[in-house]
N, C-alpha and C. Protein backbone atom coordinates (compact mmCIF):
# COMPACT_ATOMS: atom_id res chain seq x y z
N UNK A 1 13.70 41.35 31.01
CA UNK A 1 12.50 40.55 30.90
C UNK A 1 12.50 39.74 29.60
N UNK A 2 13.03 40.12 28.45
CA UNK A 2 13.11 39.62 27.31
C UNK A 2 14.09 38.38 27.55
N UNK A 3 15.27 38.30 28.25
CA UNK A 3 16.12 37.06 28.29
C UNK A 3 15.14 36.18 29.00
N UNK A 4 14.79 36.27 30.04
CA UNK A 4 14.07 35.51 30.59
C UNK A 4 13.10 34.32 29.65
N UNK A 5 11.85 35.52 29.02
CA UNK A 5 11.09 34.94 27.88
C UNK A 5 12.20 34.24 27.18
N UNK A 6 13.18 34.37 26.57
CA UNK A 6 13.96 33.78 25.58
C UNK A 6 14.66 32.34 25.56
N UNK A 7 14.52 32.17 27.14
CA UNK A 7 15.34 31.13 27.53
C UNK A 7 14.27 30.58 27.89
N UNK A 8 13.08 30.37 28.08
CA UNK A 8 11.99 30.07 28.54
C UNK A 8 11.41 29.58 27.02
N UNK A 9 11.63 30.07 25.79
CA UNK A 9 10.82 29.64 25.04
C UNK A 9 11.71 28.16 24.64
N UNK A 10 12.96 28.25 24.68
CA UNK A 10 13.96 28.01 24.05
C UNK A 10 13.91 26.45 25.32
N UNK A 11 13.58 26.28 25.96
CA UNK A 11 13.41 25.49 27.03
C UNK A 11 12.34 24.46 26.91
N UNK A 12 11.30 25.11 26.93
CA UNK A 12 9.98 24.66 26.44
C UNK A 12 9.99 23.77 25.15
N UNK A 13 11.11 24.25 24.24
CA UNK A 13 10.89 23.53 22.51
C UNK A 13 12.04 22.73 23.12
N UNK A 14 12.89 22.48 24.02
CA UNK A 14 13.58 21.21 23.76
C UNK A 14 13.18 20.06 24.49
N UNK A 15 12.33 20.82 25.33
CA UNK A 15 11.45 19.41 25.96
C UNK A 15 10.46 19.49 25.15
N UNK A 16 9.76 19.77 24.35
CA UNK A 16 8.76 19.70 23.43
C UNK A 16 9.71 17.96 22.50
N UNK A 17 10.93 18.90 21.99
CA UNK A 17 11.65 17.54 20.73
C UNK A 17 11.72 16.54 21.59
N UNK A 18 12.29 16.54 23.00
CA UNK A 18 12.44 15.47 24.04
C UNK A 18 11.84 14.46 23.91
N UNK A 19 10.47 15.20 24.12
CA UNK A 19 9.11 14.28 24.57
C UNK A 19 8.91 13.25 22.75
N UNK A 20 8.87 14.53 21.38
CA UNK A 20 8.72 13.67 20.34
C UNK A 20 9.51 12.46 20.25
N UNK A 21 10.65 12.68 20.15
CA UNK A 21 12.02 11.79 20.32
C UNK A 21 11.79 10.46 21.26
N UNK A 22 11.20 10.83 22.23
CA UNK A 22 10.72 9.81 23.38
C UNK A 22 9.91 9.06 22.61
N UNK A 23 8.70 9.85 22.62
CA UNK A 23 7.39 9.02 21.87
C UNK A 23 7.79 8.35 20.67
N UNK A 24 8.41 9.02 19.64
CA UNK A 24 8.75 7.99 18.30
C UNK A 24 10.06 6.63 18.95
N UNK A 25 10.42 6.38 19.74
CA UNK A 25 11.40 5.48 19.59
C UNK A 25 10.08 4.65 20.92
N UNK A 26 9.56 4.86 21.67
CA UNK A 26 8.55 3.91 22.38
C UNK A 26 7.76 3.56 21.26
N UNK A 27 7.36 3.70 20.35
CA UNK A 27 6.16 3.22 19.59
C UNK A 27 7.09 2.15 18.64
N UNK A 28 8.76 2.72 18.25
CA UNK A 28 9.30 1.54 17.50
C UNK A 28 9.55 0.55 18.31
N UNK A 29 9.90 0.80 19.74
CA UNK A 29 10.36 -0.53 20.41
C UNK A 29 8.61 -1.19 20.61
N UNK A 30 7.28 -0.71 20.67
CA UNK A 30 6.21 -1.11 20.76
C UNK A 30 5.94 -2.18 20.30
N UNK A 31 6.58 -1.93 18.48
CA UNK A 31 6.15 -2.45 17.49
C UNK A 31 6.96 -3.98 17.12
N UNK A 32 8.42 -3.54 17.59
CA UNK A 32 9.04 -4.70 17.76
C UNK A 32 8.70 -5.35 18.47
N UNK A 33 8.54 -5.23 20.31
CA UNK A 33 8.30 -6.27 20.96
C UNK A 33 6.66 -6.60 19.81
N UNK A 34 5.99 -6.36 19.74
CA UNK A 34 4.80 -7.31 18.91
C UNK A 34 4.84 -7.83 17.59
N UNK A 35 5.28 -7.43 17.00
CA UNK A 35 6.63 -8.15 15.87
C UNK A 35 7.18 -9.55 16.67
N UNK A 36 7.84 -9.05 17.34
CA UNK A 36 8.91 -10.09 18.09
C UNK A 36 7.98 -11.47 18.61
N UNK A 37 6.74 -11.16 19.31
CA UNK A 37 5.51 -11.82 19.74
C UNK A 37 5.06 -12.83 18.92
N UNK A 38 4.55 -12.37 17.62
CA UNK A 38 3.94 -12.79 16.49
C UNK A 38 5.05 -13.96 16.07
N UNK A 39 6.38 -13.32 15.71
CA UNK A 39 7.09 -14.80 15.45
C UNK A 39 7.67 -15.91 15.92
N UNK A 40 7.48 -15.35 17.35
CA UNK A 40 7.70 -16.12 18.47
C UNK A 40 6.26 -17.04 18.39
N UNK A 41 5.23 -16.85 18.23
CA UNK A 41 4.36 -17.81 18.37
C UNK A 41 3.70 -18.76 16.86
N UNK A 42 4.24 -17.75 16.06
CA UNK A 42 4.24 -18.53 14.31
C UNK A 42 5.43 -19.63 14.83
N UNK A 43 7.05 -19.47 15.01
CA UNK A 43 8.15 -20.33 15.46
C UNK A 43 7.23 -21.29 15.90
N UNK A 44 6.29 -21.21 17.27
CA UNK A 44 6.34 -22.42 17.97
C UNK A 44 5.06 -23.44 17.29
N UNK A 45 4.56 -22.78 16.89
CA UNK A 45 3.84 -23.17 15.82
C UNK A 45 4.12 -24.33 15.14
N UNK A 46 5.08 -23.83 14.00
CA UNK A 46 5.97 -24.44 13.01
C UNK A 46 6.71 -25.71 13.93
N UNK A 47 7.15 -25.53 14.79
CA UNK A 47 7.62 -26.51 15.56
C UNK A 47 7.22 -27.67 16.19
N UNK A 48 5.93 -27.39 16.70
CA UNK A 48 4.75 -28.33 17.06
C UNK A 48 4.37 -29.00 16.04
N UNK A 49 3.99 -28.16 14.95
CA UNK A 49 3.66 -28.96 13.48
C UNK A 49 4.27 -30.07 13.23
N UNK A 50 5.95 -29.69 13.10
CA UNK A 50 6.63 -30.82 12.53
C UNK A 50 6.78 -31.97 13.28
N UNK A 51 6.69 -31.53 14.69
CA UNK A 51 6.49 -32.91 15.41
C UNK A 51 5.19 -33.62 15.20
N UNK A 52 4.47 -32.89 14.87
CA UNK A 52 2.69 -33.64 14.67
C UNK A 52 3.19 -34.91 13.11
N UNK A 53 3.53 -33.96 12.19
CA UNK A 53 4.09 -34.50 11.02
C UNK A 53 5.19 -35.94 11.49
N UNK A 54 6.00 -35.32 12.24
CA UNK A 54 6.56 -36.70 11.72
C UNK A 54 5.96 -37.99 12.96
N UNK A 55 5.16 -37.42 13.69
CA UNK A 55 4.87 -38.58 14.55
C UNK A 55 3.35 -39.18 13.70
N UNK A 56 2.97 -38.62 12.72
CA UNK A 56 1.83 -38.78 11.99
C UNK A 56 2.70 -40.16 11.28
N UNK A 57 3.63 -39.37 10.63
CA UNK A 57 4.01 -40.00 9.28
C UNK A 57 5.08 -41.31 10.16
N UNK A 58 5.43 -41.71 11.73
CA UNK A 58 5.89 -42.63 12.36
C UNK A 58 5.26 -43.70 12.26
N UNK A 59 3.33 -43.06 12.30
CA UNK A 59 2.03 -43.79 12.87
C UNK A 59 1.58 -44.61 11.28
N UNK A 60 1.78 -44.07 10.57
CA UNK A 60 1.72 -44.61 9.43
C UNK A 60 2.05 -45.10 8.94
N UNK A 61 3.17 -45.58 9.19
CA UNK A 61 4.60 -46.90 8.52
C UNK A 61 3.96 -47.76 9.53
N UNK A 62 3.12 -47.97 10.79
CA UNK A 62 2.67 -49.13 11.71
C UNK A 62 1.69 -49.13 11.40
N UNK A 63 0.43 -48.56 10.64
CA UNK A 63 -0.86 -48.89 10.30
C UNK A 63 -1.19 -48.54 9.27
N UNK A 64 -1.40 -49.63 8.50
CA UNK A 64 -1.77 -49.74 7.13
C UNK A 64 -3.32 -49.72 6.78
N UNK A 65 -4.16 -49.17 7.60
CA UNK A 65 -5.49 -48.63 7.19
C UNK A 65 -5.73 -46.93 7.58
N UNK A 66 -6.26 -45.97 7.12
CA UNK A 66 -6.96 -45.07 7.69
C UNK A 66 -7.41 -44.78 9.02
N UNK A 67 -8.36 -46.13 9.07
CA UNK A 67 -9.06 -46.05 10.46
C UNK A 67 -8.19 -46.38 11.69
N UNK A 68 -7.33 -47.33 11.20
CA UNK A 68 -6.06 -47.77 12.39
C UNK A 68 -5.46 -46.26 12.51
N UNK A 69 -5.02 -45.77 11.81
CA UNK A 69 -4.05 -44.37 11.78
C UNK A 69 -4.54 -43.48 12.58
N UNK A 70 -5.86 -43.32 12.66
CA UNK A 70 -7.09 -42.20 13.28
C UNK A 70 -6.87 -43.07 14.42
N UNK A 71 -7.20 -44.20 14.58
CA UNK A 71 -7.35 -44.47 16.08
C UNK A 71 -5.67 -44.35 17.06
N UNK A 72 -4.71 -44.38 15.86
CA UNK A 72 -3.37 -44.61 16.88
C UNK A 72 -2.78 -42.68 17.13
N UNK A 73 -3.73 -41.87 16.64
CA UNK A 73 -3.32 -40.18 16.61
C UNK A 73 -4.53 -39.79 16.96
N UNK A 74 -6.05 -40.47 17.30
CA UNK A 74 -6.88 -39.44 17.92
C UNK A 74 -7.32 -39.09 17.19
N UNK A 75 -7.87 -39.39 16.13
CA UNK A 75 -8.61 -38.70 15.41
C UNK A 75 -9.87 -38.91 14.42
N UNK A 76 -10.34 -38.65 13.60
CA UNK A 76 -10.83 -39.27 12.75
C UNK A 76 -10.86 -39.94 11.51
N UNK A 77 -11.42 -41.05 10.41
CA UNK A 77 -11.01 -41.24 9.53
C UNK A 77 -12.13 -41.10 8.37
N UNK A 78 -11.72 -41.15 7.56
CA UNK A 78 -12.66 -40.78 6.02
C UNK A 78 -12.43 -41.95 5.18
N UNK A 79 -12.86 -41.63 3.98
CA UNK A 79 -11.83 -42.90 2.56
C UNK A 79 -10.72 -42.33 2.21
N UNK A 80 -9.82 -43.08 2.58
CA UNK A 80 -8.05 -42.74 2.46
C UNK A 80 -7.55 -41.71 2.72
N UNK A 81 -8.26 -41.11 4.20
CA UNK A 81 -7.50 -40.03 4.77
C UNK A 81 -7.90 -40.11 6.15
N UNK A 82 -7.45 -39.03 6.57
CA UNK A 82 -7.63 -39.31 8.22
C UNK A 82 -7.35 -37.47 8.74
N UNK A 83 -8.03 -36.81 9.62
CA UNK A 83 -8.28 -36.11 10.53
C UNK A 83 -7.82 -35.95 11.51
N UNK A 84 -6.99 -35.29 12.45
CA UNK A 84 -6.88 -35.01 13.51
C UNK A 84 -6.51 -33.51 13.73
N UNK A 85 -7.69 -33.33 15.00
CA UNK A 85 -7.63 -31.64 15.21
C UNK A 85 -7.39 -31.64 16.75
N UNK A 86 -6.52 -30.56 16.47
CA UNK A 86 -5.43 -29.50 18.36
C UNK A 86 -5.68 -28.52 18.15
N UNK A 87 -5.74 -28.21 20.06
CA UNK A 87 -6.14 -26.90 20.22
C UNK A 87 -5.24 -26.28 20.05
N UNK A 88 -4.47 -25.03 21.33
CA UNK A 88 -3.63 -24.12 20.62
C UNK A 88 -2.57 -24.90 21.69
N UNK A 89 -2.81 -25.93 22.72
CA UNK A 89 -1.83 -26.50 23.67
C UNK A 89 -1.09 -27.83 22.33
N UNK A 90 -1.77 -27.85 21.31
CA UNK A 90 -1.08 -29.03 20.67
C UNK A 90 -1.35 -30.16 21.22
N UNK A 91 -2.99 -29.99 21.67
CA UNK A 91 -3.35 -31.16 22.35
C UNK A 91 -4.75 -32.11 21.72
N UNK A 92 -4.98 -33.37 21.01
CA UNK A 92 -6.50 -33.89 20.18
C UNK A 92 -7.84 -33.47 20.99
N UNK A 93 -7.99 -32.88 20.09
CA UNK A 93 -9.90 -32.55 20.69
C UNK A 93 -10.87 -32.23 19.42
N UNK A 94 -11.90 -31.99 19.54
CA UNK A 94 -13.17 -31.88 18.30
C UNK A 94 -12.40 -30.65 17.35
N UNK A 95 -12.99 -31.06 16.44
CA UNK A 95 -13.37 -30.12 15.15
C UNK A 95 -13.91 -28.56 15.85
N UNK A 96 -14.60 -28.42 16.57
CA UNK A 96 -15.43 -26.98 17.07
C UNK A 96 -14.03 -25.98 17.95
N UNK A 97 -13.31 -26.95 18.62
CA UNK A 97 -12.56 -26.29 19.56
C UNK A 97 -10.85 -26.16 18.81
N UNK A 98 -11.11 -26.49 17.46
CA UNK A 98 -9.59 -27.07 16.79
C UNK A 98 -9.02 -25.55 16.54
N UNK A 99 -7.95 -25.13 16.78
CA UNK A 99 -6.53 -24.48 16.19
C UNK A 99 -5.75 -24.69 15.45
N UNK A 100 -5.37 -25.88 14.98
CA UNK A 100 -4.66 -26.94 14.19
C UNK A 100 -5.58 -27.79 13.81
N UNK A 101 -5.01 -28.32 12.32
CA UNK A 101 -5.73 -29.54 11.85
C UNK A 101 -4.61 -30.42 10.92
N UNK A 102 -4.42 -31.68 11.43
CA UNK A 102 -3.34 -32.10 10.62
C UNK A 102 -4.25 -33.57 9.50
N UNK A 103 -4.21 -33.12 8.68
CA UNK A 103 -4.93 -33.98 7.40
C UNK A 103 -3.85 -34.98 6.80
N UNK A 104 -4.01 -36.29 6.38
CA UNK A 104 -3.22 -37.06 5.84
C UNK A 104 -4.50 -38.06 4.77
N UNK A 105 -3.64 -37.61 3.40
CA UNK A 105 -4.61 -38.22 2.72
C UNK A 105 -3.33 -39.82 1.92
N UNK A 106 -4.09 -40.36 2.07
CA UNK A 106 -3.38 -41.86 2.02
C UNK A 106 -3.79 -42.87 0.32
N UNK A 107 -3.04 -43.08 -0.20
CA UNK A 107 -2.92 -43.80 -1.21
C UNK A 107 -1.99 -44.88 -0.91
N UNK A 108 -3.62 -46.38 -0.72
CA UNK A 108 -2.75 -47.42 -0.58
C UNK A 108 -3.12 -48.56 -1.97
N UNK A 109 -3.12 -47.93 -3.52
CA UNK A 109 -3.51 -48.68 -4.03
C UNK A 109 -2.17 -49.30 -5.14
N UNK A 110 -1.36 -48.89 -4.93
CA UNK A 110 0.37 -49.14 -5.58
C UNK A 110 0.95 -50.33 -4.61
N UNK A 111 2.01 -50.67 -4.88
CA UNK A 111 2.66 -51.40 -3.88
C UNK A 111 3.69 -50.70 -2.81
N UNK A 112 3.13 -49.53 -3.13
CA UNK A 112 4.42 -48.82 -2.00
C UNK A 112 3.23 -47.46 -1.24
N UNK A 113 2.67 -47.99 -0.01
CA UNK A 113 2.06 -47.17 0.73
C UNK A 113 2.74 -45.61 0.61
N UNK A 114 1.57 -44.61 0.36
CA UNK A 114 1.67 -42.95 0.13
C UNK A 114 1.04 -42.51 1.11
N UNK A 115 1.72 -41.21 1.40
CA UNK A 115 0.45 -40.69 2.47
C UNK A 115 1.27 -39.12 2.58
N UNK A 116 0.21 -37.73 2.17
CA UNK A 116 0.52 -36.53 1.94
C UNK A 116 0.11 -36.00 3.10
N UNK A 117 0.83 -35.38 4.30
CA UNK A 117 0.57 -35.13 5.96
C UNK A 117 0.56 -33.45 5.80
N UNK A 118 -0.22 -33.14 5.31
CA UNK A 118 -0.58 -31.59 6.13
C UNK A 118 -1.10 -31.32 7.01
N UNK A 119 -0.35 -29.84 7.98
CA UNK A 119 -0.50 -29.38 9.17
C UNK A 119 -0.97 -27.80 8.71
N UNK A 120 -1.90 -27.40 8.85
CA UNK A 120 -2.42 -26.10 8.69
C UNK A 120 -3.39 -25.17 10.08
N UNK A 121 -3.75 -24.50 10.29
CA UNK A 121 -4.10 -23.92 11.31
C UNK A 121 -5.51 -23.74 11.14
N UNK A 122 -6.56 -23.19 11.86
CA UNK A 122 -8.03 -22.96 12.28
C UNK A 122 -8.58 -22.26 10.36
N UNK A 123 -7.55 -21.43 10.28
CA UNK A 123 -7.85 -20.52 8.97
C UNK A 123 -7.94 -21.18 7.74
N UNK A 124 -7.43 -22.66 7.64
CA UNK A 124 -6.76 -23.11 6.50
C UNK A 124 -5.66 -22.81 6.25
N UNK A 125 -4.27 -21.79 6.61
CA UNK A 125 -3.15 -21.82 5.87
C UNK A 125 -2.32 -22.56 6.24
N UNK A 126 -1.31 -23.42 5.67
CA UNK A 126 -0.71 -24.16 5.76
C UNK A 126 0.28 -23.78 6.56
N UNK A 127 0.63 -24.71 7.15
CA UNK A 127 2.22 -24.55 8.27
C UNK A 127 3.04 -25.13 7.78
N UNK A 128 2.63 -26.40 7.46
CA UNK A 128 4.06 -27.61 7.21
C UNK A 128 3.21 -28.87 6.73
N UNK A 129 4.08 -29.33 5.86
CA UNK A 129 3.55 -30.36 4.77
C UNK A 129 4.88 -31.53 4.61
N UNK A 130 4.43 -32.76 4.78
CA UNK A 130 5.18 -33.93 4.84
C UNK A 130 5.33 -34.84 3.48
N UNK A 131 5.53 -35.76 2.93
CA UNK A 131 5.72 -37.18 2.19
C UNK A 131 5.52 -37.89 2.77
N UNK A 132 5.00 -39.11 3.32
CA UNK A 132 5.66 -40.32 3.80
C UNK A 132 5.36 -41.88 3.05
N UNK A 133 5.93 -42.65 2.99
CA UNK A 133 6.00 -43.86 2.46
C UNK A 133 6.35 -44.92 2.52
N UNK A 134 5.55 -46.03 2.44
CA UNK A 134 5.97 -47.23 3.40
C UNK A 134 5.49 -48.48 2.45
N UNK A 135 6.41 -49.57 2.31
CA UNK A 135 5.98 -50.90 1.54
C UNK A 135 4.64 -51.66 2.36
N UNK A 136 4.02 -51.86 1.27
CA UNK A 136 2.83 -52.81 2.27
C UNK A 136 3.29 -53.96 2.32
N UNK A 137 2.73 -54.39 3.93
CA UNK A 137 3.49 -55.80 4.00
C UNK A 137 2.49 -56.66 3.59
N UNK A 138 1.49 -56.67 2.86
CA UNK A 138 0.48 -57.47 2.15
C UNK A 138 0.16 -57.28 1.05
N UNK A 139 0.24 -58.00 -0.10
CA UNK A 139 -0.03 -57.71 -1.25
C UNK A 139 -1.85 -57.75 -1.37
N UNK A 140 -2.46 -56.51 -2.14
CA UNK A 140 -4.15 -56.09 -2.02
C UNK A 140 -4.35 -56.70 -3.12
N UNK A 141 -5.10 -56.95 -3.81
CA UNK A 141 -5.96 -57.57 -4.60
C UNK A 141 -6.19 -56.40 -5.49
């Protein structure tokens, strides 16, 4: 009767480690696939950005006002900057529904058009940040 119990306890504790062994390596692969998730959607992120950026900073070597710039990207304009906010499709819509916000603040008072293109998200943190610069083809007063 004692072997019995013995092999029985001895049975019990290795499916006991089994099961731990199981459980700790499901919770690391858990953690990776959501790991894996997170930078998979920061990546596409970053990626969308830079296309926002450089089709910003395309739009801006063809329009030499603010308000032209806002109207050729959808967006809005201020004094020497301009607005445009996407949802999470990377698509122009309001300020209330925005995920993205790509800001371009514009200095056209030199002879060589400036314009600083940040892409940052709903939170404020930055994604991706541009230069761009373009000769004015009119000399300002």
């Amino acid at each position: 009767m004692k072997r019995q119990q013995s092999s029985s306890i001895v049975f019990l504790t290795e499916l006991f480690l089994s099961l731990t062994i199981f459980a700790l390596c499901s919770s690391v692969c858990a953690g990776l696939f959501a790991w894996s998730y997170r930078y998979s959607k920061d990546s596409n992120a970053l990626s969308r950005a830079v296309m926002a950026a450089q089709s910003c900073a395309e739009a801006f070597k063809r329009n030499d006002s603010a308000q032209s710039l806002a109207e050729a990207l959808g967006g809005t304009a201020g004094a020497g900057s301009c607005l445009v906010y996407y949802d999470e499709d990377w698509t122009p819509t309001t300020a209330d529904q925005a995920s993205f916000i790509l800001r371009v603040s514009m200095n056209l008072d030199t002879g060589i058009r400036l314009a600083d293109i940040v892409v940052s998200n709903a939170e404020d943190a930055e994604i991706f940040k541009l230069a761009a610069s373009a000769l004015l083809t009119e000399v300002r007063p």
